[in-house]
C-alpha atoms as a PDB file:
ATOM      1  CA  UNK A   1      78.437 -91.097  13.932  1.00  0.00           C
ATOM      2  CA  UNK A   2      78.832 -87.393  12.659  1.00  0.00           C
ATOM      3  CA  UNK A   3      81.401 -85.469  14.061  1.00  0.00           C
ATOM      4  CA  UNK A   4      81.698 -82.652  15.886  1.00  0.00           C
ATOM      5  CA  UNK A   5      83.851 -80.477  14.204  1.00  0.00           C
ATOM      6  CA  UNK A   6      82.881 -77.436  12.396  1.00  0.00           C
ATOM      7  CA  UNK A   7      81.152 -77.646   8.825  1.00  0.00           C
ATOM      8  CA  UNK A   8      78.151 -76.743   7.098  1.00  0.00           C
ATOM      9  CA  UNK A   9      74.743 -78.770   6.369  1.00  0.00           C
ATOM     10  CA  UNK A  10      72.215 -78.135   4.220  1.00  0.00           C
ATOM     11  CA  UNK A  11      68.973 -79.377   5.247  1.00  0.00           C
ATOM     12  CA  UNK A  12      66.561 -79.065   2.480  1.00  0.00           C
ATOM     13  CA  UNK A  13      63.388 -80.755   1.289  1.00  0.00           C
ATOM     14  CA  UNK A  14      59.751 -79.124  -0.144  1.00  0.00           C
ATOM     15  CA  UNK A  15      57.425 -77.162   2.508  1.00  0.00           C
ATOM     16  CA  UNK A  16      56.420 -79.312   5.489  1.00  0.00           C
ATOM     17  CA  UNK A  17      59.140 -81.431   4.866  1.00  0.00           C
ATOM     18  CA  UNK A  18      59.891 -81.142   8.465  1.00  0.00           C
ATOM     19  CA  UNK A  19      63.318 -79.151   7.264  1.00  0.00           C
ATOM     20  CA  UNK A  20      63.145 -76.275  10.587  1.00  0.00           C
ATOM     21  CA  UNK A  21      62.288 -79.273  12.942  1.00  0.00           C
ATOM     22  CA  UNK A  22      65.145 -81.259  12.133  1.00  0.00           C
ATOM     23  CA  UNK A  23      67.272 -78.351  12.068  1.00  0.00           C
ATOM     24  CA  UNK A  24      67.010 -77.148  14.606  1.00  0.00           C
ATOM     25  CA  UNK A  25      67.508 -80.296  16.889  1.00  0.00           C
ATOM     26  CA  UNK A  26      70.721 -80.808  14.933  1.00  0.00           C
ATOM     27  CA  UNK A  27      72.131 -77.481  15.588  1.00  0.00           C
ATOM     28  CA  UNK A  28      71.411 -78.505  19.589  1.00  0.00           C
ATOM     29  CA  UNK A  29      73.292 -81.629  18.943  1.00  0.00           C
ATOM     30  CA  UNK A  30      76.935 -79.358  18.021  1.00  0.00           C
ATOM     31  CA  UNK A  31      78.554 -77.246  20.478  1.00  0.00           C
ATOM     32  CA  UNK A  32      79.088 -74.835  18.771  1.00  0.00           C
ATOM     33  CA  UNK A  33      76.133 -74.055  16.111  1.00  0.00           C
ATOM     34  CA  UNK A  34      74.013 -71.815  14.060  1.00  0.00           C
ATOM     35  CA  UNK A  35      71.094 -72.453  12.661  1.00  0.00           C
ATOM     36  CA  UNK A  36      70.320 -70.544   9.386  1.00  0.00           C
ATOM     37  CA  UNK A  37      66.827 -70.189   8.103  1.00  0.00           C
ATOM     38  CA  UNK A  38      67.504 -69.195   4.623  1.00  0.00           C
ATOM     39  CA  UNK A  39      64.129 -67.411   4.139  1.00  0.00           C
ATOM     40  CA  UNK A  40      64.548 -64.889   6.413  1.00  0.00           C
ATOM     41  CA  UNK A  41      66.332 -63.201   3.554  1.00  0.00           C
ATOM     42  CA  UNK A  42      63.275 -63.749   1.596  1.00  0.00           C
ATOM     43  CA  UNK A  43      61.432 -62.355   4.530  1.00  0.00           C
ATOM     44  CA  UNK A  44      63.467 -59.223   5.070  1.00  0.00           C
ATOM     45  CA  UNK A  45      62.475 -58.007   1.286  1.00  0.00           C
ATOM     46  CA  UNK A  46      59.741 -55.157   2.105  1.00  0.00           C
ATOM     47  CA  UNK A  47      58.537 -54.014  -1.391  1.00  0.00           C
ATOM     48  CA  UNK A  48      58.923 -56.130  -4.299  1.00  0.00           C
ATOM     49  CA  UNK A  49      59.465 -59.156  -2.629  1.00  0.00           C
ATOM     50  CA  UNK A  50      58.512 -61.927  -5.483  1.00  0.00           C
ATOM     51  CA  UNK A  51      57.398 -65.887  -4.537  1.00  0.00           C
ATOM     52  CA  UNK A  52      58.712 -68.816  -6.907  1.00  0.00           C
ATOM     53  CA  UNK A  53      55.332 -69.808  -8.476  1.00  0.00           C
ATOM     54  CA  UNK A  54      55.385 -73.041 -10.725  1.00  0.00           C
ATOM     55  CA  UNK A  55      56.103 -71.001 -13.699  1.00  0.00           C
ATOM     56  CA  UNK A  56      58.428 -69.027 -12.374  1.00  0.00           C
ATOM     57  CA  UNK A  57      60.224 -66.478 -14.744  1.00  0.00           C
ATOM     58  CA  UNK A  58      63.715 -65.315 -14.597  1.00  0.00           C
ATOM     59  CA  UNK A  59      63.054 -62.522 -12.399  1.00  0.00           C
ATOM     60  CA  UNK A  60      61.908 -64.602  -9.811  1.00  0.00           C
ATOM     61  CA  UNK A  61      64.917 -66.899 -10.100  1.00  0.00           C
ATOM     62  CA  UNK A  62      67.100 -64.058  -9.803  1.00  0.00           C
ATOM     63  CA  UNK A  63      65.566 -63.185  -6.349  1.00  0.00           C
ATOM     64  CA  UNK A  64      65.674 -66.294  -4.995  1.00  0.00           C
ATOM     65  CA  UNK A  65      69.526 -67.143  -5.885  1.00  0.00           C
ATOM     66  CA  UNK A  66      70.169 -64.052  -4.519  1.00  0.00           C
ATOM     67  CA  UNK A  67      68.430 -65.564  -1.097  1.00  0.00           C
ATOM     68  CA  UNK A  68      70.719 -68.427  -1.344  1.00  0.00           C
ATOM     69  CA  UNK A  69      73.670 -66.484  -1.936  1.00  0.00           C
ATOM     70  CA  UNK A  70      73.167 -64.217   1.042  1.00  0.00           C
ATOM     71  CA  UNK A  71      72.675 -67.277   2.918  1.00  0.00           C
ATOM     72  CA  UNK A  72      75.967 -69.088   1.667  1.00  0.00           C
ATOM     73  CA  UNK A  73      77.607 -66.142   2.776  1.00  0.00           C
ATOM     74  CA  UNK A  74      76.089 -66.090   6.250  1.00  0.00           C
ATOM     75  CA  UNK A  75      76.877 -69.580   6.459  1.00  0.00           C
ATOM     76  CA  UNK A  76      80.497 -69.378   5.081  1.00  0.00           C
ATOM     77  CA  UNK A  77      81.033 -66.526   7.706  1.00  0.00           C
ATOM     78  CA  UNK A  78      79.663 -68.426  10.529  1.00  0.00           C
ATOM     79  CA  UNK A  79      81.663 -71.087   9.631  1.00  0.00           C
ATOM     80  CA  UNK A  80      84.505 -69.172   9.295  1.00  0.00           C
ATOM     81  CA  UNK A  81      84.029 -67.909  13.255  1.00  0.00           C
ATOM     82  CA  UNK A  82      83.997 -71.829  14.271  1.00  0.00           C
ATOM     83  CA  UNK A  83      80.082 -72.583  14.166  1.00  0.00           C
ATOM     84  CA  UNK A  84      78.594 -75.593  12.623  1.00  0.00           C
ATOM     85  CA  UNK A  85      76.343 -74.522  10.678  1.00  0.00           C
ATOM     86  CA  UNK A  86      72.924 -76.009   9.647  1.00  0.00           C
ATOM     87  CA  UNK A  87      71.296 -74.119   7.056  1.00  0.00           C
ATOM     88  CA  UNK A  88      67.203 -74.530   6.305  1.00  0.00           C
ATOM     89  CA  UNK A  89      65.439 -74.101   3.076  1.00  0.00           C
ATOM     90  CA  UNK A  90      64.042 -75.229   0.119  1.00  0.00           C
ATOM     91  CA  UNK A  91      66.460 -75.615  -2.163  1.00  0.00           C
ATOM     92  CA  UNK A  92      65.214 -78.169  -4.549  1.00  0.00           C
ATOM     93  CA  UNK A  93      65.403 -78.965  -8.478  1.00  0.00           C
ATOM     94  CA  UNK A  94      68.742 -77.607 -10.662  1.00  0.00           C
ATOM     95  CA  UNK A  95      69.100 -74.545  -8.239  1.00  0.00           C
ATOM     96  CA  UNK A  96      70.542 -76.582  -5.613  1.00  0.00           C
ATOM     97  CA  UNK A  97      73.773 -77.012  -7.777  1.00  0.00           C
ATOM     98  CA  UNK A  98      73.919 -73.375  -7.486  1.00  0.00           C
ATOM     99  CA  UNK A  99      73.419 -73.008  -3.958  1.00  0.00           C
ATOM    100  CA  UNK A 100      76.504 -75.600  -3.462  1.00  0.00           C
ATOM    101  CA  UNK A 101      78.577 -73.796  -5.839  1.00  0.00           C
ATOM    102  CA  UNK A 102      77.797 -70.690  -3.262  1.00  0.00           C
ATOM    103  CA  UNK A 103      79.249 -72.441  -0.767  1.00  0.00           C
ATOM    104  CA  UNK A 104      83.084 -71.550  -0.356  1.00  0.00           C
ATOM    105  CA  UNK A 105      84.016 -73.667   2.926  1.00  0.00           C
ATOM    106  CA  UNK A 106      84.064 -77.456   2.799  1.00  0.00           C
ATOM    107  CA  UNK A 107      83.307 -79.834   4.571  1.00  0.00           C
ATOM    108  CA  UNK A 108      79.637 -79.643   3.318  1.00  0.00           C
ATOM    109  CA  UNK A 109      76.869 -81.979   3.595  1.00  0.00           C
ATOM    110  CA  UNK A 110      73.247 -82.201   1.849  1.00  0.00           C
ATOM    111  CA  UNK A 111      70.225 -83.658   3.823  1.00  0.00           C
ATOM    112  CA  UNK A 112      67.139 -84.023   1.570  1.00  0.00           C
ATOM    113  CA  UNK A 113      64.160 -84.911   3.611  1.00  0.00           C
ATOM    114  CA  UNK A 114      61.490 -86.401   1.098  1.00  0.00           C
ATOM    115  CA  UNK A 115      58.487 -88.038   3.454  1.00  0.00           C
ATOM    116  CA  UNK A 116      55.610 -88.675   0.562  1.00  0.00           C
ATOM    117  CA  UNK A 117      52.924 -86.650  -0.224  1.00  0.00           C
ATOM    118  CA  UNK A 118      50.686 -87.945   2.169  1.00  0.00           C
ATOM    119  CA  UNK A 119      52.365 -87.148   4.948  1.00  0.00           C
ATOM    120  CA  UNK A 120      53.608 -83.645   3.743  1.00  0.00           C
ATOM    121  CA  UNK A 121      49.904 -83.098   3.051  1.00  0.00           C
ATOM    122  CA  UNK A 122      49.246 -84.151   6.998  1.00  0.00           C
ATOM    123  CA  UNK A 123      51.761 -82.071   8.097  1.00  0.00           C
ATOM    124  CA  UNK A 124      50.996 -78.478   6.392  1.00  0.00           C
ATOM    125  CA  UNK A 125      47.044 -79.291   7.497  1.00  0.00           C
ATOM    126  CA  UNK A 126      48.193 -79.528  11.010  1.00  0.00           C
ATOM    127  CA  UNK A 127      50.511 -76.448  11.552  1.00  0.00           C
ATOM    128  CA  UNK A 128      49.986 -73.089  12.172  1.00  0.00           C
ATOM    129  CA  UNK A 129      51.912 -71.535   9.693  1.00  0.00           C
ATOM    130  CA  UNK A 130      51.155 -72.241   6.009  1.00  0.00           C
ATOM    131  CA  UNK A 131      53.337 -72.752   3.333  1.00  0.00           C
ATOM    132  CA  UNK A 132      51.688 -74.032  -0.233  1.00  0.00           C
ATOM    133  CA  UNK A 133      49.857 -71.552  -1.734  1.00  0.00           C
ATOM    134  CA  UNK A 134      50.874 -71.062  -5.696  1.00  0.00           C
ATOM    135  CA  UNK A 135      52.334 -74.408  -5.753  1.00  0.00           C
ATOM    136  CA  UNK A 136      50.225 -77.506  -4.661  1.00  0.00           C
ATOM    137  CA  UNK A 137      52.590 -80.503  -2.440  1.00  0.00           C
ATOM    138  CA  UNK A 138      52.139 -82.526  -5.865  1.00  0.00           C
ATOM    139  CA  UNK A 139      54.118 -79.536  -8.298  1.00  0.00           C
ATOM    140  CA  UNK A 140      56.703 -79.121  -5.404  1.00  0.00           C
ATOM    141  CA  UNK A 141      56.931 -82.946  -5.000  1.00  0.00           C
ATOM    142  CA  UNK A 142      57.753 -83.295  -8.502  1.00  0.00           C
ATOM    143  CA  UNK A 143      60.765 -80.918  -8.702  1.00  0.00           C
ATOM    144  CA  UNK A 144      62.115 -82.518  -5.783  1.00  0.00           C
ATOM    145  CA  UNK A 145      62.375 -85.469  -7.622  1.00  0.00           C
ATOM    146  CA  UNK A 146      63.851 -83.941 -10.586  1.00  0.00           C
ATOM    147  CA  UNK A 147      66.680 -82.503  -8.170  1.00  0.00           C
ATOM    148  CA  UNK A 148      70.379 -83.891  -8.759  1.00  0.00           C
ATOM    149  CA  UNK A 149      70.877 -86.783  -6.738  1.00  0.00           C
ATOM    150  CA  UNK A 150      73.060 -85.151  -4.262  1.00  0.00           C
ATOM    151  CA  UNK A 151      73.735 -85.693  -0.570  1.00  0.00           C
ATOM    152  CA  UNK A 152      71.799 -87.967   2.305  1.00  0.00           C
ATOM    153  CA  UNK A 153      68.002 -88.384   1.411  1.00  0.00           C
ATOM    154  CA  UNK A 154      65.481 -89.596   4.056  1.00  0.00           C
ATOM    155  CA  UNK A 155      62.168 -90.963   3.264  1.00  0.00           C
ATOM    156  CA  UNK A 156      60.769 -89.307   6.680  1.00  0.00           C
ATOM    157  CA  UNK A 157      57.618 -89.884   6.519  1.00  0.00           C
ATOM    158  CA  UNK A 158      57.127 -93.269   9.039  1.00  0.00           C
ATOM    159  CA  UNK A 159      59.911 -91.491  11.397  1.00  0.00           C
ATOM    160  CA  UNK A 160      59.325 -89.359  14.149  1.00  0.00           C
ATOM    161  CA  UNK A 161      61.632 -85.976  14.444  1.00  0.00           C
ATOM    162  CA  UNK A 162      63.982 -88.147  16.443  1.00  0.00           C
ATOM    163  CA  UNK A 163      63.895 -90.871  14.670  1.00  0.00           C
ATOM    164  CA  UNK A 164      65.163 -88.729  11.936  1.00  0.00           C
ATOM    165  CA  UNK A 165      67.708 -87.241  13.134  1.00  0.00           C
ATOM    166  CA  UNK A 166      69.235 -90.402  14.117  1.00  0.00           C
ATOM    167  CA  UNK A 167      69.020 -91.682  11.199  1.00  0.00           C
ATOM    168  CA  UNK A 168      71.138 -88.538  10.063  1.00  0.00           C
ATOM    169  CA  UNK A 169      73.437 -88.893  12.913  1.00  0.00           C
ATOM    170  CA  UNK A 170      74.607 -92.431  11.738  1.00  0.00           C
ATOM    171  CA  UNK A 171      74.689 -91.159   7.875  1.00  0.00           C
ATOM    172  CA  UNK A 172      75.554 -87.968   7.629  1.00  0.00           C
ATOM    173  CA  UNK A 173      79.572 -88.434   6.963  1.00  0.00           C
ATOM    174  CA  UNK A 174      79.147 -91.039   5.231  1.00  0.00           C
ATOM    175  CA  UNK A 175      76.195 -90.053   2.551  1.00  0.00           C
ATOM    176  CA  UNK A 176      75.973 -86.717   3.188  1.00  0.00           C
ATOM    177  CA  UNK A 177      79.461 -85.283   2.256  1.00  0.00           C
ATOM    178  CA  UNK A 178      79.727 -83.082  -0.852  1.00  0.00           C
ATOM    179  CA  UNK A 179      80.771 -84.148  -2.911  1.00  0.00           C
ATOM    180  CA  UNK A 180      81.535 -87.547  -1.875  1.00  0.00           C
END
């Protein structure tokens, strides 16, 4: 079983992954806890404000490791105050070495939720908001597996929401930590 004391956790996987579900029921699981939804920085950019597309260029790149560093920092100050803190994105393919190197505070653990493509599919049909637009769940799918084989992954997609976060529960410490 995961402890209780204070660190941060990265819970990442592509869009409909079910990354802000499972988030946020482990951030009720900790006392004390924050959970950080790394694209509100994304979000808070009012003109100019560029999306990753599949061929992203560098000035897209640039924006988006400047999301993750603000929200390394947010987490590193949170966890600094005595919060656990989950942070929530997509952080997926070589960039997620750089959002760990962001990371000052240890100890640090990496969630990867990877259900298949079927289910991810399922999922984005059935919710309101909508995530895939310039990149199709295949294109996403395949830079998640091209990311660095870091952290806990969970193959979500027979698992219900508490199911999964069991499963994270029981694995976290010992799969999760980064590095290990």
């Amino acid at each position: 079983m995961f402890n209780n004391q204070p660190s941060i956790i990265l819970i990442t996987g592509i869009m409909a992954s079910g990354k802000s579900t499972i988030a946020q029921l482990l951030a009720e699981q900790m006392e004390y806890s924050v959970h950080l939804r790394g694209d509100i920085f994304r979000k808070m950019i009012v003109n100019n404000r560029t999306e990753v597309s599949p061929d992203a260029e560098e000035a897209e790149l640039e924006q988006l490791k400047l999301r993750y560093r603000l929200a390394a920092q947010a987490a590193d100050l949170y966890y600094e105050a005595g919060f656990t803190v989950i942070v929530q994105d997509v952080v997926i393919g070589p960039v997620l070495e750089d959002f760990i190197s962001y990371i000052r505070n240890r100890p640090l653990y990496v969630v990867i939720l990877c259900p298949n493509e079927e289910t991810v599919s399922i999922r984005e049909a059935t919710r309101s908001k909508k995530g895939y637009g310039l990149w199709t769940v295949e294109a996403l799918n395949k830079v998640l597996q091209e990311t660095p084989r870091i952290g806990l992954w969970i193959d979500s997609s027979n698992q219900t929401p508490a199911e999964t976060l069991t499963d994270i529960m029981a694995r976290l410490e010992q799969e999760g930590r980064y590095p290990n």
